[in-house]
N, C-alpha and C. Protein backbone atom coordinates (compact mmCIF):
# COMPACT_ATOMS: atom_id res chain seq x y z
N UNK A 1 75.78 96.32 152.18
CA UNK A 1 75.08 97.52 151.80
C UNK A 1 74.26 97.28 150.54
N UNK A 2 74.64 96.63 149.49
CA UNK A 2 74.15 96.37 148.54
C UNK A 2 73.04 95.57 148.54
N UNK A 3 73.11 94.39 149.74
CA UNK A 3 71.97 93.40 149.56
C UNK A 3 70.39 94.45 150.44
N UNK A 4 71.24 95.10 151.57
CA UNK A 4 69.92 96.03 152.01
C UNK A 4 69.14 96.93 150.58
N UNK A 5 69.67 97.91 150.20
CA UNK A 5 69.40 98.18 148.74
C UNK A 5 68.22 97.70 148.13
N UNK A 6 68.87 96.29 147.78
CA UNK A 6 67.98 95.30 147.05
C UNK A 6 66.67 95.16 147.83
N UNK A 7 66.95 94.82 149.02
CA UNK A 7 65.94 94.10 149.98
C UNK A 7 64.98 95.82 149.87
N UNK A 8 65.39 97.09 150.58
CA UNK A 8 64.35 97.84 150.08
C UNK A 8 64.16 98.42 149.00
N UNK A 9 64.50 97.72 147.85
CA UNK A 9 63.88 97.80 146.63
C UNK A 9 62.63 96.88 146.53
N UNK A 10 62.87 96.02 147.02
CA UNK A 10 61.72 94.87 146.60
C UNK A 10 60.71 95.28 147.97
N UNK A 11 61.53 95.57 148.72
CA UNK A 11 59.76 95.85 149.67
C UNK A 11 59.32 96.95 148.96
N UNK A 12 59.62 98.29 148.44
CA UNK A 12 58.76 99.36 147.52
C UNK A 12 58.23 98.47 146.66
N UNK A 13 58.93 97.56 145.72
CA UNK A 13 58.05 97.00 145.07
C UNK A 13 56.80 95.92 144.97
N UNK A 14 56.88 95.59 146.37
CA UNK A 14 55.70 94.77 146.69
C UNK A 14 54.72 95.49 147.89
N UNK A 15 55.29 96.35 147.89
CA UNK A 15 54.29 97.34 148.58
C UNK A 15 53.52 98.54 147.98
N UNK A 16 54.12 98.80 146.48
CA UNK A 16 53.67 99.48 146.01
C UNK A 16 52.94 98.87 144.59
N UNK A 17 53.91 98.41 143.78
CA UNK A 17 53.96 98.15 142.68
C UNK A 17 52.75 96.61 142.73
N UNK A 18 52.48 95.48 143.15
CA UNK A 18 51.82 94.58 143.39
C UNK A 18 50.07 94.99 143.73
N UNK A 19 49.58 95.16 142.05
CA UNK A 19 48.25 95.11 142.43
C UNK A 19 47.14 94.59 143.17
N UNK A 20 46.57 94.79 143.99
CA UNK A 20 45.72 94.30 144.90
C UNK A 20 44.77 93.37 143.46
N UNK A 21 44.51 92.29 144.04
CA UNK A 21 43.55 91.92 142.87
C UNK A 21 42.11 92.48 142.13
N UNK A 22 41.15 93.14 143.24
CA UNK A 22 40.03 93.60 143.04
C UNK A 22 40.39 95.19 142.65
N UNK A 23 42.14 95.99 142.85
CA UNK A 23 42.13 97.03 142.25
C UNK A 23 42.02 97.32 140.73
N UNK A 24 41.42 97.71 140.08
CA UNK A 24 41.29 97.74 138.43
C UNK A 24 42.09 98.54 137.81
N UNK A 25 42.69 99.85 138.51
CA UNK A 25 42.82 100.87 138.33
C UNK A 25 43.97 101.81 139.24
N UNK A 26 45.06 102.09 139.21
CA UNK A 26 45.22 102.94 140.24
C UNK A 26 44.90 104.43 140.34
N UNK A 27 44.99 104.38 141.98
CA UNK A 27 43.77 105.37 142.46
C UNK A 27 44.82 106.59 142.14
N UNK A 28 44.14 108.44 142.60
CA UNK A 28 45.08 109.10 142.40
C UNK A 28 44.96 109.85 141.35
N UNK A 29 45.98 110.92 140.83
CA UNK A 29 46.33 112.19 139.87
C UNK A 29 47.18 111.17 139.06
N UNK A 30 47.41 110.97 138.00
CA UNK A 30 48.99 111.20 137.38
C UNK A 30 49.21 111.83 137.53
N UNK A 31 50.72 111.78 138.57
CA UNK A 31 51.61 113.25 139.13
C UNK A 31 53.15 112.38 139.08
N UNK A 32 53.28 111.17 138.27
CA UNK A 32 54.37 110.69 138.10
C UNK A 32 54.34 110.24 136.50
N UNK A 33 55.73 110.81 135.53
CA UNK A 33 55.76 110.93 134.47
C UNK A 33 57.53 110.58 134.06
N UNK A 34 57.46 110.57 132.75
CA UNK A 34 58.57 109.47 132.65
C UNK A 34 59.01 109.19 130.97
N UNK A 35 59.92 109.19 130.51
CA UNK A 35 60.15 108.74 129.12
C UNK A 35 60.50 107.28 129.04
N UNK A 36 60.06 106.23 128.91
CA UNK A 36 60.34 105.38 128.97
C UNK A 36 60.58 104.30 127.93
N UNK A 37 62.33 104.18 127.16
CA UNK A 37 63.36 104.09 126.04
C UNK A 37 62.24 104.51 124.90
N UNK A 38 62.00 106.05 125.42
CA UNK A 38 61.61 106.95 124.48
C UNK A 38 60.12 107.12 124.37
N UNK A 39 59.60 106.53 124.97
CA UNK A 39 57.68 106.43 125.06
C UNK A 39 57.40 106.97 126.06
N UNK A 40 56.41 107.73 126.07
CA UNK A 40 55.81 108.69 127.38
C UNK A 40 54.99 107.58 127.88
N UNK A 41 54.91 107.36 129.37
CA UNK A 41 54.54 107.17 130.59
C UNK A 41 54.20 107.47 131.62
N UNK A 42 52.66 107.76 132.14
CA UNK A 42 52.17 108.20 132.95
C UNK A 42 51.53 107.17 134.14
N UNK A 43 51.71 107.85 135.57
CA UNK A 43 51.47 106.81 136.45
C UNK A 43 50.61 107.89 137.64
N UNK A 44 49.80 107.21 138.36
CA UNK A 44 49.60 107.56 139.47
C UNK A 44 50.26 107.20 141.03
N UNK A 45 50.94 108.06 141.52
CA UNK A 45 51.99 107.81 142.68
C UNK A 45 51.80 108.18 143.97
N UNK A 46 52.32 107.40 144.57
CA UNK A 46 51.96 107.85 146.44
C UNK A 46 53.27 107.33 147.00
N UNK A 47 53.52 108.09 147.97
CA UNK A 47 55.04 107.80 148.58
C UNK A 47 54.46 107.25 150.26
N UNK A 48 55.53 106.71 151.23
CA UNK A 48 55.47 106.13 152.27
C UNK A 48 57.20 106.08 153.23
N UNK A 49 57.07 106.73 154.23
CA UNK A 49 58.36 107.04 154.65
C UNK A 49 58.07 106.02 156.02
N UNK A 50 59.12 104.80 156.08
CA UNK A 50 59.04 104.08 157.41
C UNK A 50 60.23 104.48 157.81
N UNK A 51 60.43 104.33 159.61
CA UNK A 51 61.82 104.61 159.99
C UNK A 51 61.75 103.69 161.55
N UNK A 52 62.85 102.55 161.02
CA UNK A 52 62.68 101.19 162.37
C UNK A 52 63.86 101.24 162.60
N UNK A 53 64.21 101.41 164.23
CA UNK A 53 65.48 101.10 164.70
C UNK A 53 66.91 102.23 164.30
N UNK A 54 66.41 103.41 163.65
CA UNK A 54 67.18 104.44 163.28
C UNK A 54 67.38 104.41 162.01
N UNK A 55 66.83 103.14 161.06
CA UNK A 55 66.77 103.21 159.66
C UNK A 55 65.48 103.60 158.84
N UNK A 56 66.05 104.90 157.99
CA UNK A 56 64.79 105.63 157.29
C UNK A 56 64.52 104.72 156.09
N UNK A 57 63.33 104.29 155.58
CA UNK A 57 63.04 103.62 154.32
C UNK A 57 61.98 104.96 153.51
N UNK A 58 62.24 105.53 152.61
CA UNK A 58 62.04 106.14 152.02
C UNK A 58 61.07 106.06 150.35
N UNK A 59 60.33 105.38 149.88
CA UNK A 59 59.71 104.51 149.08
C UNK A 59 58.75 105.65 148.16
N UNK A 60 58.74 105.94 146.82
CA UNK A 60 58.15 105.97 145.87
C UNK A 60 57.71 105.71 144.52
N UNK A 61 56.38 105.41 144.62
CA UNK A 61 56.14 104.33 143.76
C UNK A 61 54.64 104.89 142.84
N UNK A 62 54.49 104.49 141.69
CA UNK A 62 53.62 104.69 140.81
C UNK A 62 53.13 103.84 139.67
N UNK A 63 52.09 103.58 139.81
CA UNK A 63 51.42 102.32 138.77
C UNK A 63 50.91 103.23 137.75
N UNK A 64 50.45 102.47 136.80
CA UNK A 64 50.10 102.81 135.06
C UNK A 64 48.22 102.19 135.23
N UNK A 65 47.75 102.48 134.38
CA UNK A 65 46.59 101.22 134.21
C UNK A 65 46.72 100.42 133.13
N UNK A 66 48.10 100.02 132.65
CA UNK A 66 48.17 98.99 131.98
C UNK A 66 49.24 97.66 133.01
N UNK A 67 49.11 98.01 134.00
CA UNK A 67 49.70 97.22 134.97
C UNK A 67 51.30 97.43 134.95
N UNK A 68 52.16 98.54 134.68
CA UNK A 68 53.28 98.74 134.47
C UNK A 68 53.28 99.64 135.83
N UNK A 69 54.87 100.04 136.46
CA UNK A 69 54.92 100.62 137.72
C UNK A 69 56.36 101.26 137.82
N UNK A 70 56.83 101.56 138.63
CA UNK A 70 57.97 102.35 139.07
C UNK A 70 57.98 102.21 140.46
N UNK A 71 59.37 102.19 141.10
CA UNK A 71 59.39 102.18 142.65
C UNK A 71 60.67 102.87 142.89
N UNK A 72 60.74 104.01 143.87
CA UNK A 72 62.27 104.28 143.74
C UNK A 72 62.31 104.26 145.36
N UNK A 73 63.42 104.02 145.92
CA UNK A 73 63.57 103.74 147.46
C UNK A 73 65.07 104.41 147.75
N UNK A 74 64.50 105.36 148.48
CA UNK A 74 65.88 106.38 149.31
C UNK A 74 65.94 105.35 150.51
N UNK A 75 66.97 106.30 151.49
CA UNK A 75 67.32 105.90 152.85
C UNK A 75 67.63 107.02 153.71
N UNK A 76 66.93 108.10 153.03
CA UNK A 76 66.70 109.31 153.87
C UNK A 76 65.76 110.04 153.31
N UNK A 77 64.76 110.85 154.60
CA UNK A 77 64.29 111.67 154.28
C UNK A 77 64.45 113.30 154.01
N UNK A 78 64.40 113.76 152.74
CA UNK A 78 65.14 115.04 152.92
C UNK A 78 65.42 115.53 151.44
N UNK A 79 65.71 116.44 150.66
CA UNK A 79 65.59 117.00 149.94
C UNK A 79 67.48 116.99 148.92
N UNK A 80 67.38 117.30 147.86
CA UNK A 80 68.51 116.72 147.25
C UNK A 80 68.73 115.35 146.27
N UNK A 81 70.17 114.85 146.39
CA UNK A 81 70.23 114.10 145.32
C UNK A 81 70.63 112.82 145.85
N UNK A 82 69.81 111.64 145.27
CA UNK A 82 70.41 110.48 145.34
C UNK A 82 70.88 109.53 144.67
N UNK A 83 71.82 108.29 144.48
CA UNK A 83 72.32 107.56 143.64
C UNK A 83 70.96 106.57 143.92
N UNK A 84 70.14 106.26 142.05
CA UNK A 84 69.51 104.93 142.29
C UNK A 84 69.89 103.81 141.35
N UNK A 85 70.87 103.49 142.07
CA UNK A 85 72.08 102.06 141.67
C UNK A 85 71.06 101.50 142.41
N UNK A 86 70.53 100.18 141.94
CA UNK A 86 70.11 98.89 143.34
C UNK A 86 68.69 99.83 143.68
N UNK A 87 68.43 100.72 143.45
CA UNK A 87 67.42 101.41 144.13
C UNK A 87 66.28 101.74 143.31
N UNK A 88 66.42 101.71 141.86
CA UNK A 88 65.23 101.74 141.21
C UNK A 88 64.42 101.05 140.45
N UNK A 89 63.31 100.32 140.29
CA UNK A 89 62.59 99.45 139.60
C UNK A 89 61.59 99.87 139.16
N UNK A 90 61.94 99.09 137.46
CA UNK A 90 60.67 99.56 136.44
C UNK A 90 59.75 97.89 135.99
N UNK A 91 58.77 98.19 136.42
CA UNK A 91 58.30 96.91 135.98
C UNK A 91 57.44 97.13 134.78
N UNK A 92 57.60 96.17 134.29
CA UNK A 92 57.13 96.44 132.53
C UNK A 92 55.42 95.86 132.59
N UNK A 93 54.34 96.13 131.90
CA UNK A 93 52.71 96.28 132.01
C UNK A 93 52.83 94.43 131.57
N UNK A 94 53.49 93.45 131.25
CA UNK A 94 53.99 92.21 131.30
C UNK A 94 54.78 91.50 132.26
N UNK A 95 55.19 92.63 133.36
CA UNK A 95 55.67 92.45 134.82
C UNK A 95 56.92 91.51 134.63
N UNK A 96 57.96 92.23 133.51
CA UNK A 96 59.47 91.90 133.37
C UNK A 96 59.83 92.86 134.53
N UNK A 97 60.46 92.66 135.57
CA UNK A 97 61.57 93.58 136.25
C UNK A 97 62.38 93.81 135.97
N UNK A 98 62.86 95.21 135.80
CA UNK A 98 64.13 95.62 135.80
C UNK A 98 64.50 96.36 136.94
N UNK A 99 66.06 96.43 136.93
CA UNK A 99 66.89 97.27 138.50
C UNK A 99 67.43 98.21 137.62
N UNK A 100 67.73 99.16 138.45
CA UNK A 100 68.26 100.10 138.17
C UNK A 100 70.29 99.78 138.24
N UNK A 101 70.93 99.91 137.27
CA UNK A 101 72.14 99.69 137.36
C UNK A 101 72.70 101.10 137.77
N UNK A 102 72.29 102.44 137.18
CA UNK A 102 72.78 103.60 137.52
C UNK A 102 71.54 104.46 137.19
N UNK A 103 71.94 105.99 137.62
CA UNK A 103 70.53 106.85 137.95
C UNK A 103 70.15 107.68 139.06
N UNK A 104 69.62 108.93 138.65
CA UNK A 104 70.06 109.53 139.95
C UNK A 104 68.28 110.34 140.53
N UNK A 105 68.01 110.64 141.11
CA UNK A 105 66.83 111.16 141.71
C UNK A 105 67.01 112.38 142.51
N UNK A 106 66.36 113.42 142.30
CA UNK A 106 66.60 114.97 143.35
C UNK A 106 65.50 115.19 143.45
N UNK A 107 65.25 115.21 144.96
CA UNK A 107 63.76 115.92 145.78
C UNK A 107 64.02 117.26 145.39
N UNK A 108 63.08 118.08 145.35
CA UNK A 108 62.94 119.48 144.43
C UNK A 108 62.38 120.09 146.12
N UNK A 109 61.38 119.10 146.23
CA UNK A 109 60.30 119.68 146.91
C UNK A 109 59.95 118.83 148.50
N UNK A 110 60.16 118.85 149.44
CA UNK A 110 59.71 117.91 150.29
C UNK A 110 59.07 118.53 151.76
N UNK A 111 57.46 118.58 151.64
CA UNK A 111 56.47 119.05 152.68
C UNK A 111 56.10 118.08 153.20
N UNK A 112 55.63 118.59 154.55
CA UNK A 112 54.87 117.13 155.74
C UNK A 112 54.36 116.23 154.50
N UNK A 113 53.30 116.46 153.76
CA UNK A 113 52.62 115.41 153.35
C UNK A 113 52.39 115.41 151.29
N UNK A 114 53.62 115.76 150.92
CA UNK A 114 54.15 116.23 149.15
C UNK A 114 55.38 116.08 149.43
N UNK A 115 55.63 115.20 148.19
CA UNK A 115 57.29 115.36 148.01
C UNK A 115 57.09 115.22 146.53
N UNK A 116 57.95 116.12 145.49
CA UNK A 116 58.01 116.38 143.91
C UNK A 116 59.47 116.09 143.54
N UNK A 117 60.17 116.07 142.76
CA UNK A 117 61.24 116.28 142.25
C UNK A 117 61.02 115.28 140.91
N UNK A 118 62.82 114.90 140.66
CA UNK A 118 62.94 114.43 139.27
C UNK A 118 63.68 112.98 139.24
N UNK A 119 64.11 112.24 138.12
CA UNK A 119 64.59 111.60 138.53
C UNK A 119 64.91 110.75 136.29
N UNK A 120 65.90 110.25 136.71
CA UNK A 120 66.48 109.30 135.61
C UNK A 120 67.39 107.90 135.80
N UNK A 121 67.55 106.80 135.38
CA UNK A 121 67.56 105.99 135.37
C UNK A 121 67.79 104.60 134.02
N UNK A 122 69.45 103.73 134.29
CA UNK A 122 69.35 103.00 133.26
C UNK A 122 68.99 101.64 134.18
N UNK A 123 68.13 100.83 133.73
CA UNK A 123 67.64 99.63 134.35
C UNK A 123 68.09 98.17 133.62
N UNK A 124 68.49 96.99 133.81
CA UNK A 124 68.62 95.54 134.01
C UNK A 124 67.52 94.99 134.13
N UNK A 125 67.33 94.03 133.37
CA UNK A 125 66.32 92.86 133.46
C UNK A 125 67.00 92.06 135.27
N UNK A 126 66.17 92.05 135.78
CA UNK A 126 66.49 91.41 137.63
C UNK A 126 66.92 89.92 137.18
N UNK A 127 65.98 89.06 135.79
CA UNK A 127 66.59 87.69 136.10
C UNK A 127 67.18 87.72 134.71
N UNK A 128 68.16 88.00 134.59
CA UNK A 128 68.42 86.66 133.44
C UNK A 128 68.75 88.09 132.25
N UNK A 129 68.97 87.40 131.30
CA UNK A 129 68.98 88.06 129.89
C UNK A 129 67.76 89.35 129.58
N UNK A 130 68.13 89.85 128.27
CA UNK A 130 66.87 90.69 127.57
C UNK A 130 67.90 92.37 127.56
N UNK A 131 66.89 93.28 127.34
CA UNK A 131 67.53 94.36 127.38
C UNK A 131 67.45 95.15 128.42
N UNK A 132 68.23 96.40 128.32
CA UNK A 132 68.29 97.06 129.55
C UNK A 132 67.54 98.33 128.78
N UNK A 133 66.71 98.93 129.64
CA UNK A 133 65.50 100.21 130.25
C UNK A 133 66.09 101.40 130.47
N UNK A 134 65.76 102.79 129.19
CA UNK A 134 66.40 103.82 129.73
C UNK A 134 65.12 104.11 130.28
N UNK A 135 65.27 105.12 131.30
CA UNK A 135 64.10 106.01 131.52
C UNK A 135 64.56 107.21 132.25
N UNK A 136 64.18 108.08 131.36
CA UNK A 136 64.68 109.49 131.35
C UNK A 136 63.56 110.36 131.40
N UNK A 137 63.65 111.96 131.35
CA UNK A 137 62.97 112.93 131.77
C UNK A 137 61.57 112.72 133.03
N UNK A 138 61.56 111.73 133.67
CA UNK A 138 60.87 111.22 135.09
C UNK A 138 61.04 112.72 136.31
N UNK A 139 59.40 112.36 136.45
CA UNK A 139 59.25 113.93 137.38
C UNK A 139 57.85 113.36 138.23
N UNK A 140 57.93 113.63 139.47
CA UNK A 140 56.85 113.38 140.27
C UNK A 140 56.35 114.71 141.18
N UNK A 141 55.34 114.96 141.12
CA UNK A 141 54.56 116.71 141.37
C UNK A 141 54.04 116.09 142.31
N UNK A 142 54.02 116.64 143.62
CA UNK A 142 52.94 116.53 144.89
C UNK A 142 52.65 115.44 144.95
N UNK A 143 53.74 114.42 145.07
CA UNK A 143 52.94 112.78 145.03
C UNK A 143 52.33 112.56 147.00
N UNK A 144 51.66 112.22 147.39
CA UNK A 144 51.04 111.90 148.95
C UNK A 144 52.05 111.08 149.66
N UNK A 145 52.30 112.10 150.55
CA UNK A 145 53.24 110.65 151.32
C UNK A 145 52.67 110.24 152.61
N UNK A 146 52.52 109.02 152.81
CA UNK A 146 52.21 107.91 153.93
C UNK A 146 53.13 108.06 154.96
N UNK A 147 52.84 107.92 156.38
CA UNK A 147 54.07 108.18 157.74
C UNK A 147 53.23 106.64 158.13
């Protein structure tokens, strides 16, 4: 259970978070916001719901224009609260990864094509040493979601 987790953590994050090279900019509202170990952070976000073989992948994600990002990955679609242990990644505008060790996320809001809610999070460096990432008061308003 844990290694799936991981595995759709890193596909949100290379599906979301991994700048296209010729993108300069991400596209979009800032409608994803964030304290991040105490510094405000603003991102532009778009969500993407896949579902193969009876498994929902659930993926939201938001870049900075200083090349910094966020990815958070459910396993259902639907409204409420989830644990993001293994499930959330903050990548730093120097593209250090961190995981989420504990942290929790609640859909507020979830329409055919908007999903809003909130979300907090303590994060791990993915390789090796360094410090660990609070990020607190995180809220995403009408982010677009992809089918």
């Amino acid at each position: 259970m844990k290694l799936r987790s991981l595995l759709l953590g890193l596909l949100a994050f290379v599906f979301f978070a991994c700048p296209d090279k010729d993108d300069k900019i991400p596209q979009g509202s800032l409608n994803v916001e964030a304290s991040i170990d105490g510094e405000a952070w603003r991102g532009a976000g778009n969500s993407r719901i896949t579902s193969v073989g009876g498994f929902t992948a659930f993926a939201i994600a938001a870049g900075s224009t200083d090349r910094s990002s966020l990815a958070l990955t459910l396993d259902a679609e639907r409204t409420g609260d989830f644990d993001l242990a293994g499930k959330g990644i903050w990548t730093t505008a120097n593209q250090v990864v961190h995981t989420a060790s504990s942290g929790t996320l609640t859909i507020t809001k979830l329409d055919n094509d908007k999903v809003s809610g909130t979300f907090s999070f303590v994060a791990q460096p993915a390789t090796g040493g360094g410090s660990e990432v609070i990020i607190t008061n995180g809220k995403f308003t009408d982010v677009n979601i992809m089918r």
